[in-house]
N, C-alpha and C. Protein backbone atom coordinates (compact mmCIF):
# COMPACT_ATOMS: atom_id res chain seq x y z
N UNK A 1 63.35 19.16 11.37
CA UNK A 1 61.98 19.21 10.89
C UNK A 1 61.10 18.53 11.93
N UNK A 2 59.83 19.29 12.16
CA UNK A 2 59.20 18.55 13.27
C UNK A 2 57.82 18.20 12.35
N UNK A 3 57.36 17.19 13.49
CA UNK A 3 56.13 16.65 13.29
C UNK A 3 54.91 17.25 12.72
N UNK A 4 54.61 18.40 12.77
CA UNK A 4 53.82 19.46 12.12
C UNK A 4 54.05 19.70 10.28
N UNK A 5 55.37 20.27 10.59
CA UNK A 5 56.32 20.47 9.56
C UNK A 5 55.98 19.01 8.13
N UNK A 6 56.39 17.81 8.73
CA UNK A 6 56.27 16.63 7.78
C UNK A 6 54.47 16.72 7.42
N UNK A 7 53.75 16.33 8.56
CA UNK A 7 52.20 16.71 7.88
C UNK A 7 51.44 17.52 7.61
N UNK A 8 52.29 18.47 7.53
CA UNK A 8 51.53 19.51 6.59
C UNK A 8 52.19 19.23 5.61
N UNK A 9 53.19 19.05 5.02
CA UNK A 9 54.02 18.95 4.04
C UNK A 9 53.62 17.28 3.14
N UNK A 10 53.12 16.89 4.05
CA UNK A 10 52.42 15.39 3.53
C UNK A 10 51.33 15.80 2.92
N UNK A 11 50.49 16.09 3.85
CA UNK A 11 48.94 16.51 3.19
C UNK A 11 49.07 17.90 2.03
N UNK A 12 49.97 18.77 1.70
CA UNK A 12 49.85 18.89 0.65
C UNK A 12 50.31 18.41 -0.40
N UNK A 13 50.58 17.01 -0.32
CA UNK A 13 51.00 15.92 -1.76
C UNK A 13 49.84 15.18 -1.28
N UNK A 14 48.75 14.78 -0.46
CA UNK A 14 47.93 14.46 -0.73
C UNK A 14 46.46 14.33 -1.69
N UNK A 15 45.94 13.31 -2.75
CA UNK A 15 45.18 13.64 -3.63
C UNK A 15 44.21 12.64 -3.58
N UNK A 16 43.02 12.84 -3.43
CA UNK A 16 41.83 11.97 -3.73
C UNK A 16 41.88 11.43 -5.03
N UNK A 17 41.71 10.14 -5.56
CA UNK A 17 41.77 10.25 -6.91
C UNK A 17 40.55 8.70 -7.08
N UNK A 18 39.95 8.68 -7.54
CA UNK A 18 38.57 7.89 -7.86
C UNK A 18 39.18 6.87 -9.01
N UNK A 19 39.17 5.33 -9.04
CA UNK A 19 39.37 4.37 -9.71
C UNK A 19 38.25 4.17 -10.49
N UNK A 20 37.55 4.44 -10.51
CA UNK A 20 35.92 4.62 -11.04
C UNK A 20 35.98 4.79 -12.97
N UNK A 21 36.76 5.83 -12.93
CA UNK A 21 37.19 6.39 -14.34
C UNK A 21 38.27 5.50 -15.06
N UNK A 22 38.99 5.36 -14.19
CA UNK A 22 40.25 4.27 -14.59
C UNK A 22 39.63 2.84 -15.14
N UNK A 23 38.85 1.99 -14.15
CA UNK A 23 37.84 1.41 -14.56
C UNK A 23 37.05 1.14 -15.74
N UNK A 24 36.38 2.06 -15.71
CA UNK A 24 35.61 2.61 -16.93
C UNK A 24 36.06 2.58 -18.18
N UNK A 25 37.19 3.18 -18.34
CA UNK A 25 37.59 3.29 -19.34
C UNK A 25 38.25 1.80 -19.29
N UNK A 26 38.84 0.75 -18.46
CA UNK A 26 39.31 -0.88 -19.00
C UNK A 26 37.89 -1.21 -19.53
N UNK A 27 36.97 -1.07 -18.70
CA UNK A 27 36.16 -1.59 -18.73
C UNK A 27 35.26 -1.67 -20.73
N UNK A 28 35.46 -0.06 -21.37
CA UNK A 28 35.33 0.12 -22.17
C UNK A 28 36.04 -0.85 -23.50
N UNK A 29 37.23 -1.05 -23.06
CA UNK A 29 38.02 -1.70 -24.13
C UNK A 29 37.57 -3.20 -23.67
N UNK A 30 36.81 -3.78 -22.91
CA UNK A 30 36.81 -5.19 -23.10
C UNK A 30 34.98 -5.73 -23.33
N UNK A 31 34.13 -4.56 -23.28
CA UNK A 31 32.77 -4.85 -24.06
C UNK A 31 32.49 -4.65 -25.30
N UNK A 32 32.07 -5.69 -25.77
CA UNK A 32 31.99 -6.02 -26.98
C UNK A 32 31.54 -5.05 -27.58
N UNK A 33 30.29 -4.60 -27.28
CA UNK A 33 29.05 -3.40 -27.68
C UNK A 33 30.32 -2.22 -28.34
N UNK A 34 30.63 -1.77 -27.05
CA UNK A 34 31.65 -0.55 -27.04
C UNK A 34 32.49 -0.73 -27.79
N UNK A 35 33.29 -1.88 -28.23
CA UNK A 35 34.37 -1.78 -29.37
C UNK A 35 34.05 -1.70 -30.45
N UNK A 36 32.50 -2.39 -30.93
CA UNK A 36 32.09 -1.94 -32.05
C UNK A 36 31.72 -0.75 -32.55
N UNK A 37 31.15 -0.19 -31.39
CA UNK A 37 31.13 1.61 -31.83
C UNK A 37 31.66 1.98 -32.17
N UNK A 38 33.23 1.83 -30.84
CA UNK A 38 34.62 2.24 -31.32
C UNK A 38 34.75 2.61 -32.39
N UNK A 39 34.92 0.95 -33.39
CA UNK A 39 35.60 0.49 -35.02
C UNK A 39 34.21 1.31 -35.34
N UNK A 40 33.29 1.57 -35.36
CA UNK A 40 31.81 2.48 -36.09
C UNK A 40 31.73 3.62 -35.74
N UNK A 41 32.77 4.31 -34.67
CA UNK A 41 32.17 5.63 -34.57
C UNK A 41 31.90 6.69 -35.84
N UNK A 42 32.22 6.64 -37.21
CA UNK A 42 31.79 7.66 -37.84
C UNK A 42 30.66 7.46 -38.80
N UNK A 43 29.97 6.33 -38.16
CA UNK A 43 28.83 5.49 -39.05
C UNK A 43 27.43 6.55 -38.45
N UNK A 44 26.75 7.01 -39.42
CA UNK A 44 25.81 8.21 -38.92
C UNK A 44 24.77 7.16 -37.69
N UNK A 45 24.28 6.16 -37.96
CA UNK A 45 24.21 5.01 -36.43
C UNK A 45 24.57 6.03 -35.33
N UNK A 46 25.60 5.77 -35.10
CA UNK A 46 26.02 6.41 -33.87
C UNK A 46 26.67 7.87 -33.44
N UNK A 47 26.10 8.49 -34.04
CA UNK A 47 26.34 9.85 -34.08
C UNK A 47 25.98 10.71 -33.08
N UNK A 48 26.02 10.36 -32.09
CA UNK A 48 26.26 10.68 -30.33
C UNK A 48 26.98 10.64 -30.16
N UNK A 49 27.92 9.65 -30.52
CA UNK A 49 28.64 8.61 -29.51
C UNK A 49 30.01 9.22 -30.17
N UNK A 50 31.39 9.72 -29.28
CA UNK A 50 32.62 10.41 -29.52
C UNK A 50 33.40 10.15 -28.80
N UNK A 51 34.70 9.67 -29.37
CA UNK A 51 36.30 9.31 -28.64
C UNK A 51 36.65 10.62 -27.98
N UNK A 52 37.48 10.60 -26.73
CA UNK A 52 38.15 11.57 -26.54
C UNK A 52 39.56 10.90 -27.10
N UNK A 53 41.06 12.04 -26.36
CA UNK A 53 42.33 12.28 -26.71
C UNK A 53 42.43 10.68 -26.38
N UNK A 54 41.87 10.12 -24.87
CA UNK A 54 42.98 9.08 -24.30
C UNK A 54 41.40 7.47 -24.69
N UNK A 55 40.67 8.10 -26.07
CA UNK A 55 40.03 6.79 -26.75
C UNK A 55 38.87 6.26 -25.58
N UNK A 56 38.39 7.14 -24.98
CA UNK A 56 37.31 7.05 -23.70
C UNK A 56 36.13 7.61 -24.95
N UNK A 57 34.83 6.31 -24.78
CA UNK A 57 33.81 6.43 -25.13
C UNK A 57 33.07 7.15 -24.93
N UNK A 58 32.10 8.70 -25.72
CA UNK A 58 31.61 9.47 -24.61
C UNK A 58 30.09 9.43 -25.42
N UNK A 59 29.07 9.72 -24.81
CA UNK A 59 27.36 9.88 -24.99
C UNK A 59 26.97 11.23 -25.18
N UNK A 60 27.25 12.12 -25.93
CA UNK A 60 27.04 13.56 -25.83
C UNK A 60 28.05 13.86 -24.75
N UNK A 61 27.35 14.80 -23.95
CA UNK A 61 28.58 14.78 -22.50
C UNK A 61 28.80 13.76 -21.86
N UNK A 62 27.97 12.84 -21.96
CA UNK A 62 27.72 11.53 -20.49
C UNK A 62 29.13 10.81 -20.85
N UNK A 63 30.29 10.15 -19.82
CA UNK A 63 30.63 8.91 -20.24
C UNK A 63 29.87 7.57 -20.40
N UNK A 64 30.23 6.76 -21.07
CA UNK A 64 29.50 5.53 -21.67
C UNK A 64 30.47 4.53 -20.72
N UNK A 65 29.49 3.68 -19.92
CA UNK A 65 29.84 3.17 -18.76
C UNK A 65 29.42 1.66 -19.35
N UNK A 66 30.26 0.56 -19.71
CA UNK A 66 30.24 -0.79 -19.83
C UNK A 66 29.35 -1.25 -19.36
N UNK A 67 28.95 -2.70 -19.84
CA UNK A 67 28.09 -3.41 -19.21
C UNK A 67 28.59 -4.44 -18.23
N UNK A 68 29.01 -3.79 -17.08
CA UNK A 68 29.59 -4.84 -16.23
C UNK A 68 28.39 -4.41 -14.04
N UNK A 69 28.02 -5.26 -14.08
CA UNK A 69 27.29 -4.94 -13.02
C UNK A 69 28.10 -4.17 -12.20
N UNK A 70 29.20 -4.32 -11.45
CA UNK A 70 29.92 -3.65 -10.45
C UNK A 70 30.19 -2.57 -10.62
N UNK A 71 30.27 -2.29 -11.84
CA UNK A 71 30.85 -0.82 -12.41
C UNK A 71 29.44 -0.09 -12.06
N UNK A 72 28.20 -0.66 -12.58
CA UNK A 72 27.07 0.19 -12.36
C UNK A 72 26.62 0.55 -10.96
N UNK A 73 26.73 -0.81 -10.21
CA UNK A 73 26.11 -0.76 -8.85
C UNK A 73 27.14 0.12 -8.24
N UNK A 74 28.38 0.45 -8.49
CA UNK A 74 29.14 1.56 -7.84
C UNK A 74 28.34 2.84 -7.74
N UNK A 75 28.26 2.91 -9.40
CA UNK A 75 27.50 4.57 -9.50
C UNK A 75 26.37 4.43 -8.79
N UNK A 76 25.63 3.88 -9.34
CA UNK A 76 23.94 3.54 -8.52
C UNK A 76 24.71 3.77 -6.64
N UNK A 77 25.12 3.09 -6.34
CA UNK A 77 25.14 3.40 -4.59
C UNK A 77 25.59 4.50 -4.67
N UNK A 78 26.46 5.16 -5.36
CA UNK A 78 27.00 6.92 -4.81
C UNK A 78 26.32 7.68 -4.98
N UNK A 79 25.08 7.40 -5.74
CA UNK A 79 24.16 8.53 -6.22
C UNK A 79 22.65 8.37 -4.88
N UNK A 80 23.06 6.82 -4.53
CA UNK A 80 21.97 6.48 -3.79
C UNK A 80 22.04 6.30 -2.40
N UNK A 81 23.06 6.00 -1.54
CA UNK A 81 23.32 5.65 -0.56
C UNK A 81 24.82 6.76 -0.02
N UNK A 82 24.88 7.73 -0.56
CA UNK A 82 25.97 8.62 -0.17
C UNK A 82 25.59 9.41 0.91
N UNK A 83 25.94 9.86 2.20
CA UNK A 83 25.67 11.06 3.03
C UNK A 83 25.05 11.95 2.49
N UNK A 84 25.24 12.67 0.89
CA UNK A 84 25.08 13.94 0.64
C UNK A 84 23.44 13.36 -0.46
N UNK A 85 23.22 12.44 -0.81
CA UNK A 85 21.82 11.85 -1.30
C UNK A 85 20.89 11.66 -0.30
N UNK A 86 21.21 10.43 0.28
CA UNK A 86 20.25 10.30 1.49
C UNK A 86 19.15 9.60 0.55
N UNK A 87 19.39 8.36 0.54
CA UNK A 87 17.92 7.34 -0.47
C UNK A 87 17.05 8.27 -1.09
N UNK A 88 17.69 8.99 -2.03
CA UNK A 88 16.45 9.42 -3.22
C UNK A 88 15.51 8.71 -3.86
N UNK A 89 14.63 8.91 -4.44
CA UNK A 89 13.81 7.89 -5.35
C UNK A 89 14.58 8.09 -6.64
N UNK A 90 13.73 7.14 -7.82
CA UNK A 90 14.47 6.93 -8.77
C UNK A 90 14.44 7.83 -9.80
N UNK A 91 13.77 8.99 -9.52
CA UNK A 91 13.88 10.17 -10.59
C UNK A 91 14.44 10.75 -10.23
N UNK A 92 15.01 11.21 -9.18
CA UNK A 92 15.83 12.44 -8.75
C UNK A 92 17.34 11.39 -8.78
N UNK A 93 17.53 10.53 -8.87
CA UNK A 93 18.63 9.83 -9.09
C UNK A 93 18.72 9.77 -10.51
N UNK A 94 17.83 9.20 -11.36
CA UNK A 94 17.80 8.87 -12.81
C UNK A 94 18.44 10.30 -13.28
N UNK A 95 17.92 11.70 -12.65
CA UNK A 95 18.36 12.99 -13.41
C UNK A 95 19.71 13.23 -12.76
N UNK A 96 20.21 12.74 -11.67
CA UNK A 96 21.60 13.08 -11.42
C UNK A 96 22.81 12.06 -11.82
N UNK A 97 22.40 10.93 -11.87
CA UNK A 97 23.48 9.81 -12.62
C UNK A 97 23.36 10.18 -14.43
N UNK A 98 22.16 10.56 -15.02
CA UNK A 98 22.15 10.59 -16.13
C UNK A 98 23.01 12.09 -16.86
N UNK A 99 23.15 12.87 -15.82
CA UNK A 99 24.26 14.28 -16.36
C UNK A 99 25.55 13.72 -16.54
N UNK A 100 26.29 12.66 -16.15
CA UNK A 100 27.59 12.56 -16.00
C UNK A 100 27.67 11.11 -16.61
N UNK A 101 26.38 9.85 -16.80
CA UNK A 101 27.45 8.52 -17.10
C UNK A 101 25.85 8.34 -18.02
N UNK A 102 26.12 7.37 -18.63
CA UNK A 102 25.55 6.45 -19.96
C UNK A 102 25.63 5.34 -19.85
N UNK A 103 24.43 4.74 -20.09
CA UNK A 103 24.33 3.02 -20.71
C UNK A 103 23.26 2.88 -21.27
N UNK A 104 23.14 1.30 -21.57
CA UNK A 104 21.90 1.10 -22.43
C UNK A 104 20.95 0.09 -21.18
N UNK A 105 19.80 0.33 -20.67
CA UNK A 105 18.91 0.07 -20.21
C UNK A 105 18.91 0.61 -18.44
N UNK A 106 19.61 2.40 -18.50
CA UNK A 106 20.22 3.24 -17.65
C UNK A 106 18.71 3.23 -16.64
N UNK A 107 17.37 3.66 -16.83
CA UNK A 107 16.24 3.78 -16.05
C UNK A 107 15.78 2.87 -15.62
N UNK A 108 15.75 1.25 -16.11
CA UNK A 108 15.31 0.38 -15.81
C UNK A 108 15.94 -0.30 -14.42
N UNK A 109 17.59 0.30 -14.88
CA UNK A 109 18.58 -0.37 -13.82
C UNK A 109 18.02 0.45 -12.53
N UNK A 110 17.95 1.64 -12.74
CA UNK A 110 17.63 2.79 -11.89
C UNK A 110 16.74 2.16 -10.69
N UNK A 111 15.46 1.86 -11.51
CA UNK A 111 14.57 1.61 -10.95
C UNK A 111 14.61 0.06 -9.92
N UNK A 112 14.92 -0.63 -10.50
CA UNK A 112 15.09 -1.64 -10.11
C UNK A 112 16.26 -1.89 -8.58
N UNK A 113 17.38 -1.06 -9.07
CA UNK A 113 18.12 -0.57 -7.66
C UNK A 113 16.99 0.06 -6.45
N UNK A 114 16.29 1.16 -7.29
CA UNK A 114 16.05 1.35 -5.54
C UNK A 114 14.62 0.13 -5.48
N UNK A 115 14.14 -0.36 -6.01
CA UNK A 115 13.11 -1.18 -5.54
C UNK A 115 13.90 -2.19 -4.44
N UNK A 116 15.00 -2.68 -4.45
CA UNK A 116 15.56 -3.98 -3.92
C UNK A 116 16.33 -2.77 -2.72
N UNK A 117 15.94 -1.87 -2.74
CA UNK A 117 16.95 -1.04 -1.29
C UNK A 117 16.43 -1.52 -0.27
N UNK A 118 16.94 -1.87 0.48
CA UNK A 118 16.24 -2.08 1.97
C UNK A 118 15.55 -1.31 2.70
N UNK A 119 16.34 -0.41 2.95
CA UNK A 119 16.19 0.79 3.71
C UNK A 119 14.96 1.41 3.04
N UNK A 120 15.09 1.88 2.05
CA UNK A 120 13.53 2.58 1.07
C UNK A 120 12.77 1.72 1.25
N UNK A 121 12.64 0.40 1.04
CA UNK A 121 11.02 -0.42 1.50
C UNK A 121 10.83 -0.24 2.78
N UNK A 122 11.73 -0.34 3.50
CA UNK A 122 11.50 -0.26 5.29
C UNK A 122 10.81 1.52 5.47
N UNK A 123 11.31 2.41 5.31
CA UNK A 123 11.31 3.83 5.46
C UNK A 123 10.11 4.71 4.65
N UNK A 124 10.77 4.44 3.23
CA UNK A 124 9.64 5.30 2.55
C UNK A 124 8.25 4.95 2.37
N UNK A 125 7.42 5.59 2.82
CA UNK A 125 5.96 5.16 3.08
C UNK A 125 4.99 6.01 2.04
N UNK A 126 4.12 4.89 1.40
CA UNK A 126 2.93 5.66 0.42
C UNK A 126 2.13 6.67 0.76
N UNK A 127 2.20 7.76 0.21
CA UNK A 127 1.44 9.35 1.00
C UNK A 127 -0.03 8.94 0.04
N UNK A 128 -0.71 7.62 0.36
CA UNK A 128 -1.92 7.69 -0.34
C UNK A 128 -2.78 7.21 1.12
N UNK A 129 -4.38 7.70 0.91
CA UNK A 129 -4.86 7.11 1.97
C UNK A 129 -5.27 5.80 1.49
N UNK A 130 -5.17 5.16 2.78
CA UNK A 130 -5.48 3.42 3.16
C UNK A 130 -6.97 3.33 2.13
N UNK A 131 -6.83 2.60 1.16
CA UNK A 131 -7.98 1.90 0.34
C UNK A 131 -9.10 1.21 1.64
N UNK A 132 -10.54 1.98 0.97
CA UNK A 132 -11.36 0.93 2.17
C UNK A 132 -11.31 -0.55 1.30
N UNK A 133 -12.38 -1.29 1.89
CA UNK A 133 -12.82 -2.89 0.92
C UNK A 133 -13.47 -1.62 0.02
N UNK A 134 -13.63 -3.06 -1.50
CA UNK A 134 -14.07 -2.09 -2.53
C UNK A 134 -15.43 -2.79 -2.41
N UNK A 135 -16.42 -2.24 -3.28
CA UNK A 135 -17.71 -2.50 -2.85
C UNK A 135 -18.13 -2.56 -4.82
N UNK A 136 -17.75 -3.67 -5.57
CA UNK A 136 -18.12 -3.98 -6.71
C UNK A 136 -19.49 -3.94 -7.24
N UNK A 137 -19.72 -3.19 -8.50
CA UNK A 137 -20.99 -3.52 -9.04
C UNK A 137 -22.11 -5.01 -8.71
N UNK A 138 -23.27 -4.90 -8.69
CA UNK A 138 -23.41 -6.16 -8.86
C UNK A 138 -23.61 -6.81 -9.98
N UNK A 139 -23.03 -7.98 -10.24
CA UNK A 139 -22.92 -8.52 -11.89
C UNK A 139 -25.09 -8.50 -12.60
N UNK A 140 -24.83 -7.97 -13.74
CA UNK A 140 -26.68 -7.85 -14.23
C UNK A 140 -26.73 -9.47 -13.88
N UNK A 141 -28.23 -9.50 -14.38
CA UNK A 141 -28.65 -11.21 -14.41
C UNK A 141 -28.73 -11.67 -15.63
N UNK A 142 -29.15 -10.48 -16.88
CA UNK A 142 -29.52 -10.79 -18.22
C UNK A 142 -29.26 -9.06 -18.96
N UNK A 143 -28.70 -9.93 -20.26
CA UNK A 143 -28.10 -8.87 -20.95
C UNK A 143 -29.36 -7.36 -21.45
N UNK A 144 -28.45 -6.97 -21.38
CA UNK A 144 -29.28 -5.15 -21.56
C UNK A 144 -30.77 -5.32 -20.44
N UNK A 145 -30.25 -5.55 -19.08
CA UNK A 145 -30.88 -5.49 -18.16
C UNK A 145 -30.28 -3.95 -17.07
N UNK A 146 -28.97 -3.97 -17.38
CA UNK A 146 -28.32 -2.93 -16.42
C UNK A 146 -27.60 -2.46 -18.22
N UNK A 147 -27.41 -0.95 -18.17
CA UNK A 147 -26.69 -0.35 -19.48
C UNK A 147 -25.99 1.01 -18.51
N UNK A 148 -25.26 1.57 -19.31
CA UNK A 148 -24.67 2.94 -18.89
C UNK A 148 -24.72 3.57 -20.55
N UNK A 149 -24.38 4.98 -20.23
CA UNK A 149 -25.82 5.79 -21.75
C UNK A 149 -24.23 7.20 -21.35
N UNK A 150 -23.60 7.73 -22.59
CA UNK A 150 -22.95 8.68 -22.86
C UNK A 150 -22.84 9.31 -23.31
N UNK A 151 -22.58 10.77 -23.92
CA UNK A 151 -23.02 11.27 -24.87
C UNK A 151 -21.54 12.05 -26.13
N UNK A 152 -20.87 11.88 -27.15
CA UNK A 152 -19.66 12.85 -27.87
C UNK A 152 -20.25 13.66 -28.51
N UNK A 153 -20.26 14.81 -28.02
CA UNK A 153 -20.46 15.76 -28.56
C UNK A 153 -19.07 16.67 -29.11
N UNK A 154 -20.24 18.52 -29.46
CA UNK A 154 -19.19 18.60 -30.11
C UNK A 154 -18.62 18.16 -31.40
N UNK A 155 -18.87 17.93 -31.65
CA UNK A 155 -18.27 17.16 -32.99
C UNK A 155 -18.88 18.02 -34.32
N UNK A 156 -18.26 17.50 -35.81
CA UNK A 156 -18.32 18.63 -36.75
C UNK A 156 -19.78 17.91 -36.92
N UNK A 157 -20.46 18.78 -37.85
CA UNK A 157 -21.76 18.39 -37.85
C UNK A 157 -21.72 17.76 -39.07
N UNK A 158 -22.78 16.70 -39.50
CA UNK A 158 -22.57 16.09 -40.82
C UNK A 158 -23.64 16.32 -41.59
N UNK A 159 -24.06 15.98 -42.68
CA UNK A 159 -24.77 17.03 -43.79
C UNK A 159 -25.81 16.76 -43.49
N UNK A 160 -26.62 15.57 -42.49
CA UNK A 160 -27.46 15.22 -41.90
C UNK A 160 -28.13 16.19 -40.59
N UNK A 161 -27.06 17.14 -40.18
CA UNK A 161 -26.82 17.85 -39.31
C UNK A 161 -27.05 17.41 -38.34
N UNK A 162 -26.35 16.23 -37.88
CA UNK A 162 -25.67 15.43 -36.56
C UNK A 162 -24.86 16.09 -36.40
N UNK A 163 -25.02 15.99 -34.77
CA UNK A 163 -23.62 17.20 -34.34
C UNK A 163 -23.22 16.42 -32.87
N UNK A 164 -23.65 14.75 -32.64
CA UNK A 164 -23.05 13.82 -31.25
C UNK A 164 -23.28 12.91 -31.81
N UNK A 165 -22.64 12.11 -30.41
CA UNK A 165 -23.07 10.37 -30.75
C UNK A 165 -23.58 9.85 -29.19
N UNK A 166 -24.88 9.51 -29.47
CA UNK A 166 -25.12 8.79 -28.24
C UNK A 166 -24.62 7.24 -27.54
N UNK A 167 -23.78 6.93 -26.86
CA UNK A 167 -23.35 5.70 -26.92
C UNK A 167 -24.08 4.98 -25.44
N UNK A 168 -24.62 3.57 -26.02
CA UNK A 168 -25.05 3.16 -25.23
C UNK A 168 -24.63 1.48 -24.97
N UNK A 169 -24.47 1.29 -23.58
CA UNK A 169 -23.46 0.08 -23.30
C UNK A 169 -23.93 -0.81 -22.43
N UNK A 170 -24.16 -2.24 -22.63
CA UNK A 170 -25.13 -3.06 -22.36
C UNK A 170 -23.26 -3.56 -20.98
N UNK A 171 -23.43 -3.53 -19.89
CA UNK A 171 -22.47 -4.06 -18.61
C UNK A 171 -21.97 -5.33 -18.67
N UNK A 172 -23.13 -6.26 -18.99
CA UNK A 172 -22.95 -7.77 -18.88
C UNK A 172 -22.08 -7.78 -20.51
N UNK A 173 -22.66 -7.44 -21.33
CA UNK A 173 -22.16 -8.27 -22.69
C UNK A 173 -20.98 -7.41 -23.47
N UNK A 174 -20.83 -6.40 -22.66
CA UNK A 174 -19.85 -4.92 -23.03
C UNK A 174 -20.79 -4.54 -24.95
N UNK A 175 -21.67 -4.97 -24.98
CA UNK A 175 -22.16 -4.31 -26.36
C UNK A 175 -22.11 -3.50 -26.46
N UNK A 176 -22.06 -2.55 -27.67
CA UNK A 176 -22.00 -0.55 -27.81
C UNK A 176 -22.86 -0.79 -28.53
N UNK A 177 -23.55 0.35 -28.79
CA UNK A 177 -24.50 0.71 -29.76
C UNK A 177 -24.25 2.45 -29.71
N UNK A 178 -23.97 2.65 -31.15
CA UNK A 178 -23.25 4.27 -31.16
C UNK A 178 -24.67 4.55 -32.21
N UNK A 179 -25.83 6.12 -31.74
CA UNK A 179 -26.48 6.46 -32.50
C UNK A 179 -26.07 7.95 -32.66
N UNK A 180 -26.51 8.30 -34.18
CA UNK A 180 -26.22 9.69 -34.14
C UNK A 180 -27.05 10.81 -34.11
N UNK A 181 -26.98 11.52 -32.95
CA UNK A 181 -27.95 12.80 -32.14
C UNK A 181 -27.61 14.00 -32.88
N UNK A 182 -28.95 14.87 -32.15
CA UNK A 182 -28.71 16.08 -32.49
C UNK A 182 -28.99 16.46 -30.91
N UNK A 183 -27.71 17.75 -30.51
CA UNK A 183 -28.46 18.44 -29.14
C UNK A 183 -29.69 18.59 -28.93
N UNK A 184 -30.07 19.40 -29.83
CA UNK A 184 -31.74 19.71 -29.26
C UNK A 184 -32.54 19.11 -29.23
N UNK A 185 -32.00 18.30 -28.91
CA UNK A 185 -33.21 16.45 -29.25
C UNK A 185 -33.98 16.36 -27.75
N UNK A 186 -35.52 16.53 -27.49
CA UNK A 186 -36.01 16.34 -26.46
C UNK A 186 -35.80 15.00 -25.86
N UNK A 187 -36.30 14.84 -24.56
CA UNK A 187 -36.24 13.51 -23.79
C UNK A 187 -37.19 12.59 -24.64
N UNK A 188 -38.13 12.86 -25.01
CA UNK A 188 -39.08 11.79 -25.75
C UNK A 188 -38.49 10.99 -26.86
N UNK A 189 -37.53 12.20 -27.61
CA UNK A 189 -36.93 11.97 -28.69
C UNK A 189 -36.14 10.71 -28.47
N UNK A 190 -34.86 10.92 -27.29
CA UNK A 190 -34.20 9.97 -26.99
C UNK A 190 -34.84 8.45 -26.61
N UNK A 191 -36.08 8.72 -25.77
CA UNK A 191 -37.06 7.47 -24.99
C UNK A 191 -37.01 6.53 -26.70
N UNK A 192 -37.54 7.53 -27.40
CA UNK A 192 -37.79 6.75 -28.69
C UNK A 192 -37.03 6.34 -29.39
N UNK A 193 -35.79 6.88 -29.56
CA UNK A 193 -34.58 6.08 -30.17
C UNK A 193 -34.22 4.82 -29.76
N UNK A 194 -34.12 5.03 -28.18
CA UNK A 194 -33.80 3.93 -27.52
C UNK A 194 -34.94 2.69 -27.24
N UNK A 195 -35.82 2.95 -27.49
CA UNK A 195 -37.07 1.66 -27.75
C UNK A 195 -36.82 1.28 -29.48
N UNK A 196 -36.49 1.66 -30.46
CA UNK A 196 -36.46 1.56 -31.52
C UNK A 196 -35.75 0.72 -32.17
């Protein structure tokens, strides 16, 4: 037998096989959360939540992945830092970790992973333009000196046959004053409400 002969004959008994699942599932039998389901799975509560043959916790399809950081930050980096990802953001990750695994506070973790990425703060850059200085109102001096004036229309008409509301808003003191209009109300009309 020659050298060819043995590795080819090697590499087809060769098998990738992922500890990830193996994991998972110890991992399942020693959180608390998860064993109570376990002993509760037929409590309408948790009526997602289903054993398989070999007693693996499942989320609809998702497996239900323990609360143990390492176990998560595994998935989180393969979804995030793999050749075939390439630093996604956290929605296009949130929708591809969330087809296959489960937990309880799954988006938050999400998010929070890629905020602390290195590489994504260094790289990914805001597609907004550069804010100038802002150039703030100037504060009034005395109340209902400066106002802003709005109008809700539209509205059902009432037996009065009001059919808006004029709202008018004093800047300094945030006061409202809500009156009730009719459209066809001339400018004089309004001058006079509002002196009134």
């Amino acid at each position: 037998m020659n050298v060819s002969q043995v590795a080819e004959g090697s590499l087809s008994m060769l098998q990738v096989t992922s500890h990830l699942l193996r994991d998972i599932k110890a991992g399942q039998q020693l959180d608390e959360d998860l064993v109570t389901i376990k002993e509760k799975i037929d409590d309408p509560k948790y009526k997602s939540f289903w054993l398989d043959h070999s007693n693996t916790l499942w989320f609809g399809k998702r497996l239900v992945v323990p609360n143990q950081e390492n176990l998560k930050k595994q998935i989180l980096n393969e979804a995030h830092e793999s050749l075939f990802s390439i630093h996604p953001r956290s929605n296009k990750i949130d929708r591809d970790v969330r087809k296959r695994f489960w937990w309880k506070g799954l988006k938050q973790d999400i998010a929070r992973f890629v905020a602390e990425c290195d590489v994504c703060c260094r790289v990914k850059a805001e597609h907004l333009k550069p804010a100038r200085t802002l150039q703030p109102l100037p504060i009034p001096g005395w109340k209902w000196e400066d106002i802003t004036m709005d109008f809700i229309s539209g509205l059902p008409m009432t037996l009065s046959l009001y059919d808006s509301i004029w709202v008018i808003v004093d800047r300094l003191t945030k006061l409202a004053h809500f009156l009730l209009v009719k459209v066809p109300y001339p400018v004089s009309k309004y001058a006079e409400l509002y002196l009134a």
